[in-house]
PDB file of N, CA and C in Angstrom:
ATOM      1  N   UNK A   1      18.159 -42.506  -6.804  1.00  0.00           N
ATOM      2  CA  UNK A   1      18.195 -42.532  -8.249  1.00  0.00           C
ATOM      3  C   UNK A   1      16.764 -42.625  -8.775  1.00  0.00           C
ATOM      4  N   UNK A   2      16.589 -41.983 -10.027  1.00  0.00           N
ATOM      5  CA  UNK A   2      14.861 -42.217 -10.381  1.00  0.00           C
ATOM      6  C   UNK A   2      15.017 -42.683 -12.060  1.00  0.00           C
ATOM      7  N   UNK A   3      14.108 -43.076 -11.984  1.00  0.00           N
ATOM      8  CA  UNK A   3      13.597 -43.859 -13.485  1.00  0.00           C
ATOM      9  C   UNK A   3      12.541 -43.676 -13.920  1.00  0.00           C
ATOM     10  N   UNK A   4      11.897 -43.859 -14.889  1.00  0.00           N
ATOM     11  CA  UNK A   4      11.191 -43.647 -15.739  1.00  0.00           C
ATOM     12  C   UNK A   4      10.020 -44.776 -15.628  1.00  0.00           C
ATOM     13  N   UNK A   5       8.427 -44.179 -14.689  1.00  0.00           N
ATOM     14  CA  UNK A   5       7.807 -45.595 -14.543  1.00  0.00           C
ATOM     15  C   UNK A   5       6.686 -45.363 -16.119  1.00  0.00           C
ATOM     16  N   UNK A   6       6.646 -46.658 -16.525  1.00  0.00           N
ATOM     17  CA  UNK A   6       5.671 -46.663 -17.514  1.00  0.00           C
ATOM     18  C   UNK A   6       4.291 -46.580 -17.416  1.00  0.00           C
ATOM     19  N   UNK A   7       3.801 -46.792 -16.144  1.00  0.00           N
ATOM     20  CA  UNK A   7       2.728 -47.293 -15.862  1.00  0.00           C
ATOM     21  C   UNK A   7       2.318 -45.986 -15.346  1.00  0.00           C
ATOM     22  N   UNK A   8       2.984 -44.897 -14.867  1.00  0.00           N
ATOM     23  CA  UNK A   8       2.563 -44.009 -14.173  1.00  0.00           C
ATOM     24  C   UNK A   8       2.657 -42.667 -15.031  1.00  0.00           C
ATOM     25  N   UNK A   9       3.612 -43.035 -15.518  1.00  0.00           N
ATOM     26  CA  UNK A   9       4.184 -41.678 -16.973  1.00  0.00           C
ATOM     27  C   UNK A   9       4.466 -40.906 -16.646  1.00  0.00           C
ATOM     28  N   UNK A  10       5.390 -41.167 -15.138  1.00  0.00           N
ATOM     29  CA  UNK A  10       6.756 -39.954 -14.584  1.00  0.00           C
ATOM     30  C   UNK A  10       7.851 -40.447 -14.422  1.00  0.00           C
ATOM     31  N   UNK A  11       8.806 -40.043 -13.819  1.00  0.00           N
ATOM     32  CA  UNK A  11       9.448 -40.000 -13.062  1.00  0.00           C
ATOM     33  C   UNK A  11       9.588 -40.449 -11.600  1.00  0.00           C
ATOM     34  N   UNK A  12       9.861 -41.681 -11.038  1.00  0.00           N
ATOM     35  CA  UNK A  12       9.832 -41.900  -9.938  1.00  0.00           C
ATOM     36  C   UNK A  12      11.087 -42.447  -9.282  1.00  0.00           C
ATOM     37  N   UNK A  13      11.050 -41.929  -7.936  1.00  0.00           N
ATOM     38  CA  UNK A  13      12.371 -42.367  -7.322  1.00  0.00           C
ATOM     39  C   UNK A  13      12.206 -44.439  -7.317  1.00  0.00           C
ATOM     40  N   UNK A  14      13.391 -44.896  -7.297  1.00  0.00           N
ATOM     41  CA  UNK A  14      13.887 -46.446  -7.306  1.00  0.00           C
ATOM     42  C   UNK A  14      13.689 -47.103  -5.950  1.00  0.00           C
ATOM     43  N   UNK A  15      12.656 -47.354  -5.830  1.00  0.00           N
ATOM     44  CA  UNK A  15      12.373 -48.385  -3.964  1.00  0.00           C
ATOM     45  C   UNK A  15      13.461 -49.622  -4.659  1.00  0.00           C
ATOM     46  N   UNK A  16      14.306 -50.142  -3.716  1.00  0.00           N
ATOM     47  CA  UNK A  16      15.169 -51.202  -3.291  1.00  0.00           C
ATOM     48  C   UNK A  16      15.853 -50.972  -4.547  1.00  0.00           C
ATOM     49  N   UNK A  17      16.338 -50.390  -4.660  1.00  0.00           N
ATOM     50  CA  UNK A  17      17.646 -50.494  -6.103  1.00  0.00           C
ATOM     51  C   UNK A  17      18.595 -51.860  -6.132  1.00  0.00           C
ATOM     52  N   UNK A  18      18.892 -52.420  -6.942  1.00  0.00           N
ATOM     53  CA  UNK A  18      19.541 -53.456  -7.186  1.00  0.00           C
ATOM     54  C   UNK A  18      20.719 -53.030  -8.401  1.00  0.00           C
ATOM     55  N   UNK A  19      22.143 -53.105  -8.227  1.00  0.00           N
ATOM     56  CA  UNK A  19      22.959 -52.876  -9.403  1.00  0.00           C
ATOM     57  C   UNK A  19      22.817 -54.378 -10.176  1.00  0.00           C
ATOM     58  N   UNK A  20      23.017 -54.281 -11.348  1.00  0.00           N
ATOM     59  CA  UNK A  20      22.939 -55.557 -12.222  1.00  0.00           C
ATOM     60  C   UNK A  20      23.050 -55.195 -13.440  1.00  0.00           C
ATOM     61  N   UNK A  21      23.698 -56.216 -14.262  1.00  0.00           N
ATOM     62  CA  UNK A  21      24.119 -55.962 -15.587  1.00  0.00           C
ATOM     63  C   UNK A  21      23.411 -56.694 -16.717  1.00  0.00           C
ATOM     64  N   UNK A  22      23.185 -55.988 -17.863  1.00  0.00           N
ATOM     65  CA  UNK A  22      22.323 -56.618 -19.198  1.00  0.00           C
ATOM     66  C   UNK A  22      22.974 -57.674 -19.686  1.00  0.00           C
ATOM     67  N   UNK A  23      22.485 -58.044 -20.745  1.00  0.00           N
ATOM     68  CA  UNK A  23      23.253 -59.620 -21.724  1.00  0.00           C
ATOM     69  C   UNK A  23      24.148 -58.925 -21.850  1.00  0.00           C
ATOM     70  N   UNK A  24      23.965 -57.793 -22.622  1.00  0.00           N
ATOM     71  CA  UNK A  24      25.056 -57.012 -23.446  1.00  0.00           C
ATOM     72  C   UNK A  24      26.196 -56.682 -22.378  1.00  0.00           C
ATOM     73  N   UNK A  25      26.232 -56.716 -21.279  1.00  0.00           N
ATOM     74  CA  UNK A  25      27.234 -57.221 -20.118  1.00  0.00           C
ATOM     75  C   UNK A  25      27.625 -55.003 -20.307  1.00  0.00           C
ATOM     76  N   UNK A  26      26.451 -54.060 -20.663  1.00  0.00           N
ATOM     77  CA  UNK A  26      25.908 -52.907 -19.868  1.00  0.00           C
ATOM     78  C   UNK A  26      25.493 -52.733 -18.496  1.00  0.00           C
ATOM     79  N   UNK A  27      25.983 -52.240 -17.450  1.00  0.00           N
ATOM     80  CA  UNK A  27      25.776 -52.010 -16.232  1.00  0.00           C
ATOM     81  C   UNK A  27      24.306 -51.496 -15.792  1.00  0.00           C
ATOM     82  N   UNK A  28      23.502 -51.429 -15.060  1.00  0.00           N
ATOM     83  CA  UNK A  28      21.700 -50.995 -15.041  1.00  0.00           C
ATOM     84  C   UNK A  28      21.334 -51.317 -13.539  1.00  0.00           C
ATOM     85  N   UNK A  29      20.612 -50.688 -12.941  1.00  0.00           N
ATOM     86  CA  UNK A  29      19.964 -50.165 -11.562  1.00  0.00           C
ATOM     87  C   UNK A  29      18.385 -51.369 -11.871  1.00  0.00           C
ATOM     88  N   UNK A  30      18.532 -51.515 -11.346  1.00  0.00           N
ATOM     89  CA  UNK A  30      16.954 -52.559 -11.014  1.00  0.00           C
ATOM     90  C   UNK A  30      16.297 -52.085  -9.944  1.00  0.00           C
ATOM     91  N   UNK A  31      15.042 -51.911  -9.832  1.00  0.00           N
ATOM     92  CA  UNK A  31      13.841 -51.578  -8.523  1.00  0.00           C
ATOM     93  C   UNK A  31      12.644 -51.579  -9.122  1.00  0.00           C
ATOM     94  N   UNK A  32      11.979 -51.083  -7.784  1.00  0.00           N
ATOM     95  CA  UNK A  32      10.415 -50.873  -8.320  1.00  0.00           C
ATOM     96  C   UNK A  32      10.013 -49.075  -8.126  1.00  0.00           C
ATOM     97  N   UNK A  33       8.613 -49.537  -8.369  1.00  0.00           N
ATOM     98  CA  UNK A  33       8.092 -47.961  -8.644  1.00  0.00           C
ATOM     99  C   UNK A  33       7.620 -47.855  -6.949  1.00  0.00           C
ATOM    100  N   UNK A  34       7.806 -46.936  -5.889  1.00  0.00           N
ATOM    101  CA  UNK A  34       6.854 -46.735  -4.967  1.00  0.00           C
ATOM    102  C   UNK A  34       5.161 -46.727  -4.493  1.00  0.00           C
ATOM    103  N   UNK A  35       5.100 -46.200  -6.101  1.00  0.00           N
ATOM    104  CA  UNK A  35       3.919 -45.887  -6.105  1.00  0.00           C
ATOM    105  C   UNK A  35       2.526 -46.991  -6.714  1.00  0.00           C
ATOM    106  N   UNK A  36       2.980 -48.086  -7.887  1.00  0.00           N
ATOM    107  CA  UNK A  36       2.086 -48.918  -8.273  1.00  0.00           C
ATOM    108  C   UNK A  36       2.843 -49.925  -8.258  1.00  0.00           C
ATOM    109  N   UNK A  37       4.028 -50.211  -8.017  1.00  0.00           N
ATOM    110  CA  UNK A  37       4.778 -51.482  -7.995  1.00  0.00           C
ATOM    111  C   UNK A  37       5.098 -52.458  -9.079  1.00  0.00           C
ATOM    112  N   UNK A  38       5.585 -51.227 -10.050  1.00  0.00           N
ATOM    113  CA  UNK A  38       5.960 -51.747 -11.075  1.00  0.00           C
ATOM    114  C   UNK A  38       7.383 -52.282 -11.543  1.00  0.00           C
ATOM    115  N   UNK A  39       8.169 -53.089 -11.768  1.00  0.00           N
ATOM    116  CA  UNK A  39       9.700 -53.357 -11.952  1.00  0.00           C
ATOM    117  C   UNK A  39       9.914 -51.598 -13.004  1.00  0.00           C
ATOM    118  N   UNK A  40      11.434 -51.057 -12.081  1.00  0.00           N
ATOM    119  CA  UNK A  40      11.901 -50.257 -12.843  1.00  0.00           C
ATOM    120  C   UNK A  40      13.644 -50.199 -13.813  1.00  0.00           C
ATOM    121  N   UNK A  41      13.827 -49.798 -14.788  1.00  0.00           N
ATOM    122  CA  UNK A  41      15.175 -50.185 -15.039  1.00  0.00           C
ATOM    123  C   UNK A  41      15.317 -48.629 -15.517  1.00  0.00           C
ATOM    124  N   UNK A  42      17.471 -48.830 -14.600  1.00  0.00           N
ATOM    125  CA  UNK A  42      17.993 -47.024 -15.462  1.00  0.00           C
ATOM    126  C   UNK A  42      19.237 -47.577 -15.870  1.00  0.00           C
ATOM    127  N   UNK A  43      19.515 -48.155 -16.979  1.00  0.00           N
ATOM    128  CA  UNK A  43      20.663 -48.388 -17.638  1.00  0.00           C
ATOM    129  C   UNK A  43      21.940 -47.341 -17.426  1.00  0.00           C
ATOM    130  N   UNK A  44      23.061 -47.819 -17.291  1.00  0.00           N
ATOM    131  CA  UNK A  44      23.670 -47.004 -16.520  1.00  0.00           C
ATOM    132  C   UNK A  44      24.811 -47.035 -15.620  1.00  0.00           C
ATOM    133  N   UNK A  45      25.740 -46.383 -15.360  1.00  0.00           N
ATOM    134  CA  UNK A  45      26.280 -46.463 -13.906  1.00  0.00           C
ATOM    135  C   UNK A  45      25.584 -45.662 -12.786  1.00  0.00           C
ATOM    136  N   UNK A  46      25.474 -46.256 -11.721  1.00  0.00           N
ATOM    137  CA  UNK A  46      24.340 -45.760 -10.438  1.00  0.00           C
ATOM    138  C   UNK A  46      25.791 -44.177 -10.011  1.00  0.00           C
TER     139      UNK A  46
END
């Protein structure tokens, strides 16, 4: 799955994906960026 890194201003695939859900009790993918190791989020079902 890929997300949107901020830090890098692409597109990057999700190192260690984590499923987890918002307050708003919305479903969302948690990881990092591969590349600078930034926390990534893809709101969502995986």
């Amino acid at each position: 799955m890929q997300a949107y890194c901020f830090k890098c201003r692409t597109k990057r695939e999700i190192k260690n994906p984590q499923a987890t859900v918002l307050k708003n009790g919305r479903p969302a993918t948690r990881g990092v960026c591969p590349v600078c190791g930034t926390k990534l989020y893809r709101i969502g079902k995986a």
